[in-house]
N, C-alpha and C. Protein backbone atom coordinates (compact mmCIF):
# COMPACT_ATOMS: atom_id res chain seq x y z
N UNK A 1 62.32 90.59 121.59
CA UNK A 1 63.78 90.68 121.43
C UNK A 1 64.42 89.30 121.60
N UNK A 2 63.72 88.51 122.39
CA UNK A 2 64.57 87.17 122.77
C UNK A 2 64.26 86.31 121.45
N UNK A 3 63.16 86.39 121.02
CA UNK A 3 63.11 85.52 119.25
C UNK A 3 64.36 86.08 118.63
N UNK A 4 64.37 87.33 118.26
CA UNK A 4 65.13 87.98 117.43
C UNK A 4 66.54 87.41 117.72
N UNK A 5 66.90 87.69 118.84
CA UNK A 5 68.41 87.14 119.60
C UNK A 5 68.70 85.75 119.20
N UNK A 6 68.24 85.00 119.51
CA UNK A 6 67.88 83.46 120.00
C UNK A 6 67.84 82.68 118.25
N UNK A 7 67.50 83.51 117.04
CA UNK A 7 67.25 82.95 116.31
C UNK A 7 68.88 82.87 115.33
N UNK A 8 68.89 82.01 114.54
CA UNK A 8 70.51 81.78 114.29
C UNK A 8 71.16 83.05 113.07
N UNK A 9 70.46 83.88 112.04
CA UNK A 9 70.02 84.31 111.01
C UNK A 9 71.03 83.96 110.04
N UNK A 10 71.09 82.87 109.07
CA UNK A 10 72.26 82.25 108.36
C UNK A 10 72.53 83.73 107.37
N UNK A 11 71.34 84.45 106.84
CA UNK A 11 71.67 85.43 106.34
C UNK A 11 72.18 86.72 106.91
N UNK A 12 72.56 86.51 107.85
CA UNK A 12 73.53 87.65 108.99
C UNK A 12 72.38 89.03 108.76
N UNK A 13 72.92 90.46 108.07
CA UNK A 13 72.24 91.33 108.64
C UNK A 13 71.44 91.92 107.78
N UNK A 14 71.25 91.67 106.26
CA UNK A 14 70.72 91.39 105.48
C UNK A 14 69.10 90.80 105.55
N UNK A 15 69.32 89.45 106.22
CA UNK A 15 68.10 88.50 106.42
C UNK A 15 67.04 89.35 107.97
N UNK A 16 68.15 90.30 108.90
CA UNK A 16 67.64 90.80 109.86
C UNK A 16 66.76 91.94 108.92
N UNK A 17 67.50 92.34 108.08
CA UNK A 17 66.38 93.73 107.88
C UNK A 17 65.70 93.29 107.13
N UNK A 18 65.42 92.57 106.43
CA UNK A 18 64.55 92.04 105.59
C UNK A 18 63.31 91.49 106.20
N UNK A 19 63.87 90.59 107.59
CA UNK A 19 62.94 90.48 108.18
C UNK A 19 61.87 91.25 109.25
N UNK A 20 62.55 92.17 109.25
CA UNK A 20 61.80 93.41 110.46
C UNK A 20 61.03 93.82 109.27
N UNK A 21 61.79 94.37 108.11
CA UNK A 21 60.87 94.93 106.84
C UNK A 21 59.61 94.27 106.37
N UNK A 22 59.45 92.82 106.49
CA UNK A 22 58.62 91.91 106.08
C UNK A 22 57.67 91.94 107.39
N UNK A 23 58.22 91.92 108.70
CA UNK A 23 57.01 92.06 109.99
C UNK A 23 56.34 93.44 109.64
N UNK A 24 57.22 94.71 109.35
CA UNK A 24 56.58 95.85 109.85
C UNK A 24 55.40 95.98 108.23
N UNK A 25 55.55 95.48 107.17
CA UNK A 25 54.74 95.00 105.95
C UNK A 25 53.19 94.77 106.53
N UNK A 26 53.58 93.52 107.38
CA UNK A 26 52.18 92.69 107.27
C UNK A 26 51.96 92.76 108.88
N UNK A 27 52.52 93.39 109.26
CA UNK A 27 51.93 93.85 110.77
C UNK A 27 50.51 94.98 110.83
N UNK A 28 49.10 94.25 111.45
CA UNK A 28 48.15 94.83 111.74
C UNK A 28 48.10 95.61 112.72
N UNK A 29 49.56 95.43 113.51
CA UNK A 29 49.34 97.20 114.30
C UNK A 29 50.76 97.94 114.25
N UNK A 30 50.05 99.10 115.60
CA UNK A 30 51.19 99.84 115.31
C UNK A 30 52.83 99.72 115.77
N UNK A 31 52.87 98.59 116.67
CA UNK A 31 54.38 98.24 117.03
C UNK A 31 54.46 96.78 116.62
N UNK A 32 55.31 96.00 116.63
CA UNK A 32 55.32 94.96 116.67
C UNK A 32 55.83 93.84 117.67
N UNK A 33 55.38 92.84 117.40
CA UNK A 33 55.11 91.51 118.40
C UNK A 33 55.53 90.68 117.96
N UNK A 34 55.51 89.76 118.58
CA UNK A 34 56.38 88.28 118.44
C UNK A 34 55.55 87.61 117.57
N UNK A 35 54.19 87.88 117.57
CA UNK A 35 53.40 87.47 116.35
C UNK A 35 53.35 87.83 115.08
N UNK A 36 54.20 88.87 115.17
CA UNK A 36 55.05 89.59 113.61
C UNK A 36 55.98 89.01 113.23
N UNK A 37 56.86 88.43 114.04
CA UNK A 37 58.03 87.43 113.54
C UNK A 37 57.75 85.65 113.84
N UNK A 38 56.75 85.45 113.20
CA UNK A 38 56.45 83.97 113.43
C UNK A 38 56.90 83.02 112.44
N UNK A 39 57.04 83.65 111.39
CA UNK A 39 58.02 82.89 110.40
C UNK A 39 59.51 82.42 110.62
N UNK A 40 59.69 83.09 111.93
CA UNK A 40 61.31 82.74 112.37
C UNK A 40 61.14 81.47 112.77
N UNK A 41 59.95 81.18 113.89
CA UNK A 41 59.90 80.28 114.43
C UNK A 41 60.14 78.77 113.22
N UNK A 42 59.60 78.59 112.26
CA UNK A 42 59.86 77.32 111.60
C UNK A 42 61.23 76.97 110.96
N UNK A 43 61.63 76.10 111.25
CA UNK A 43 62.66 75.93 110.94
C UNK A 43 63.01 75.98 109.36
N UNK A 44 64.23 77.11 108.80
CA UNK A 44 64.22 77.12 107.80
C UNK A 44 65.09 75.74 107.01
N UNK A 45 64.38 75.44 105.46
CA UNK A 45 64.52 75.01 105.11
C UNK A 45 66.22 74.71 104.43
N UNK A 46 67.07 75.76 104.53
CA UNK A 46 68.56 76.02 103.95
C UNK A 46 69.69 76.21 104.94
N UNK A 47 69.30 75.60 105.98
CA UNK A 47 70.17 75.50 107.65
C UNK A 47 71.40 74.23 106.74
N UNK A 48 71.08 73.38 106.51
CA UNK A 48 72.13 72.49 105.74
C UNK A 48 73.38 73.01 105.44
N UNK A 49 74.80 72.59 105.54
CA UNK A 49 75.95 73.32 105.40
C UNK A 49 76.43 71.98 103.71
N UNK A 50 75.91 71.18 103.16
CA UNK A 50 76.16 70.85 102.16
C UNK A 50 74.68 71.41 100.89
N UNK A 51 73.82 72.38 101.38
CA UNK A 51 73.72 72.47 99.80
C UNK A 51 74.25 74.13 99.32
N UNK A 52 74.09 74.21 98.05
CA UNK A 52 74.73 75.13 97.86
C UNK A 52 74.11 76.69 97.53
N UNK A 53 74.89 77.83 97.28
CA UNK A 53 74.47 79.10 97.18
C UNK A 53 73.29 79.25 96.53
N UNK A 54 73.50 78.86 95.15
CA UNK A 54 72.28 79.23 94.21
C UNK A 54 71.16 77.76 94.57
N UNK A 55 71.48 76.92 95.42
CA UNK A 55 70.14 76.11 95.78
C UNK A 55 69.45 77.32 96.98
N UNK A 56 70.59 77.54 97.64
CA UNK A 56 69.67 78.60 98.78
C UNK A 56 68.89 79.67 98.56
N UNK A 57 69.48 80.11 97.52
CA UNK A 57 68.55 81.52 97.07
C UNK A 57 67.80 81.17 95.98
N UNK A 58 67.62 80.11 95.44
CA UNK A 58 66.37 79.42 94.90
C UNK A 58 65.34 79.24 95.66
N UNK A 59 65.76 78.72 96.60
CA UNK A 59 64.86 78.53 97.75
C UNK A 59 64.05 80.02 98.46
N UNK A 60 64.74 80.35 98.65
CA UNK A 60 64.53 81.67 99.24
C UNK A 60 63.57 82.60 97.97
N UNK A 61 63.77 82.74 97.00
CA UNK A 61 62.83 83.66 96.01
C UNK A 61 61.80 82.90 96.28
N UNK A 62 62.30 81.42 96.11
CA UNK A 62 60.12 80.85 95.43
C UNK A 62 59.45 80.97 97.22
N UNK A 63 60.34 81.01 98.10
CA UNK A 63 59.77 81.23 99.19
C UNK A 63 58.57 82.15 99.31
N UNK A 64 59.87 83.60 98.92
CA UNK A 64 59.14 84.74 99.04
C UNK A 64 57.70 85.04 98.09
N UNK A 65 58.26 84.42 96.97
CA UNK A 65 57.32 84.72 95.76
C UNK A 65 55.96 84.41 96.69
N UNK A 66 56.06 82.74 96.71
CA UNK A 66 54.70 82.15 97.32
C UNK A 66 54.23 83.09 98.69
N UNK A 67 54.74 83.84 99.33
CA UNK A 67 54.49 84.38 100.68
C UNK A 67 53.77 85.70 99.77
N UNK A 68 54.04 85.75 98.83
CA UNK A 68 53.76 87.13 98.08
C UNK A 68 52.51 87.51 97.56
N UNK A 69 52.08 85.39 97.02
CA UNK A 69 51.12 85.54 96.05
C UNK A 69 51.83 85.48 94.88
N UNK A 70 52.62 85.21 94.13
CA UNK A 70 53.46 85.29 93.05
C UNK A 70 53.31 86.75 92.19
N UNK A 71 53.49 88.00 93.04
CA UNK A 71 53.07 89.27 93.30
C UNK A 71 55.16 89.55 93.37
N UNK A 72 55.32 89.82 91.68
CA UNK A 72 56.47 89.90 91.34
C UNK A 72 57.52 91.31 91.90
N UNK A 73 56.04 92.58 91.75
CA UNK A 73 56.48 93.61 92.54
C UNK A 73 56.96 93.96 93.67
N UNK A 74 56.06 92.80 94.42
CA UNK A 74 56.04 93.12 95.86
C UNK A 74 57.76 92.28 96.28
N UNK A 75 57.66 91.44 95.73
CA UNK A 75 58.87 90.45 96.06
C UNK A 75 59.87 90.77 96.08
N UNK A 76 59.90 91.49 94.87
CA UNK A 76 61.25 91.95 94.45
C UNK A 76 61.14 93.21 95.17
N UNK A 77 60.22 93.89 95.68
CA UNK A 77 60.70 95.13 96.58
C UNK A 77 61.41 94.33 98.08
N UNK A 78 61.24 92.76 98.60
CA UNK A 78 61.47 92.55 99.78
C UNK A 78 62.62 91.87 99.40
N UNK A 79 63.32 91.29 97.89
CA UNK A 79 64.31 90.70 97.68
C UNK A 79 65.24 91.59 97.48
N UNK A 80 64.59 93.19 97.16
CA UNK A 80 65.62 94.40 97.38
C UNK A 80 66.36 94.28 95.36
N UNK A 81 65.61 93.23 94.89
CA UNK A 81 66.40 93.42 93.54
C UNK A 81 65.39 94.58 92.51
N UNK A 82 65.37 94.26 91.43
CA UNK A 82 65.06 94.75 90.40
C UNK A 82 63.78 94.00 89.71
N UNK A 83 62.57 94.17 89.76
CA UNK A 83 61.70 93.07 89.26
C UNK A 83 62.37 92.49 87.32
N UNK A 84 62.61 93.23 86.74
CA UNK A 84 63.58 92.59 85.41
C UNK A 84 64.54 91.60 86.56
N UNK A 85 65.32 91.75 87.15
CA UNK A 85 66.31 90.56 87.93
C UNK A 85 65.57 89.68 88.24
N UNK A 86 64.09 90.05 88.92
CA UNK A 86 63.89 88.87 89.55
C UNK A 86 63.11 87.89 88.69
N UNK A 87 62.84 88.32 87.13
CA UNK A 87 61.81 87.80 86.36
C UNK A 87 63.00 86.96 85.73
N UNK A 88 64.38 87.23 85.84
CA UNK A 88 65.50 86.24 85.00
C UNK A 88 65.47 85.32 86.56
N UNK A 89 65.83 85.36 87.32
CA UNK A 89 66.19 84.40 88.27
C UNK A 89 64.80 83.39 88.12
N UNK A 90 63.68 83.77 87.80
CA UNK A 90 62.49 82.77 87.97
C UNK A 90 62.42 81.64 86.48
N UNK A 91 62.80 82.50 85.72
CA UNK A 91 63.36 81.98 84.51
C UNK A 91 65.03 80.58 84.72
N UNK A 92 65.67 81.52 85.26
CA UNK A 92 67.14 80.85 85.62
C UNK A 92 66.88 79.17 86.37
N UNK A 93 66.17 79.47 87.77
CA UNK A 93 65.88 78.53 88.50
C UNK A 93 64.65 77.48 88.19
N UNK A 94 63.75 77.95 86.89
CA UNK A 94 62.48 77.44 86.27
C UNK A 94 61.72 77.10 87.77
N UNK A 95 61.28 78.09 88.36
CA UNK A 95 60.50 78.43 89.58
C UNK A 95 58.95 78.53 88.62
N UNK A 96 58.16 77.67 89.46
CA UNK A 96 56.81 77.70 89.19
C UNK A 96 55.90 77.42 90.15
N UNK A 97 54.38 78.38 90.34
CA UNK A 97 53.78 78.41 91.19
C UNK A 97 52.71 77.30 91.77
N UNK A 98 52.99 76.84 92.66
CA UNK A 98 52.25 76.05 93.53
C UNK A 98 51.27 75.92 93.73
């Protein structure tokens, strides 16, 4: 609870469920641990108050994508969009895999 608290979430409550959704995903047991939310710990890359919206959520898809495997289904079930949406935004932002 004190990660969870302690951490700033620029995406307010949105980025919270997304992220419990993404621990309770790839969590190997049955409750979860602070070793489920270890991705909080690094400092995210879009903390900056000069860049802008669509740089942040650029950021944030190819994030996810790469966390995914470039596993378009899965992504877009944790980006909560539409995999057609998320195949224009990869297009939009010319996102390519690493």
């Amino acid at each position: 609870m004190a990660l969870l608290k302690g951490y700033d979430w620029p995406g307010n409550v949105r980025e919270l469920e997304n992220a419990i959704e993404r621990a309770v995903v790839l969590s190997k047991s049955r409750t979860l641990g602070i070793e489920d939310f270890s991705f909080l710990r690094s400092s995210p890359a879009t903390t900056s108050t000069s860049i802008s919206l669509k740089e942040v959520e650029k950021v944030h898809i190819q994030r996810v994508l790469e966390e995914y495997g470039w596993n378009v289904t899965q992504a877009s079930k944790v980006l909560q969009i539409n995999r057609v949406t998320l195949h224009k935004m990869i297009k939009r932002y010319n996102l390519k895999r690493n």
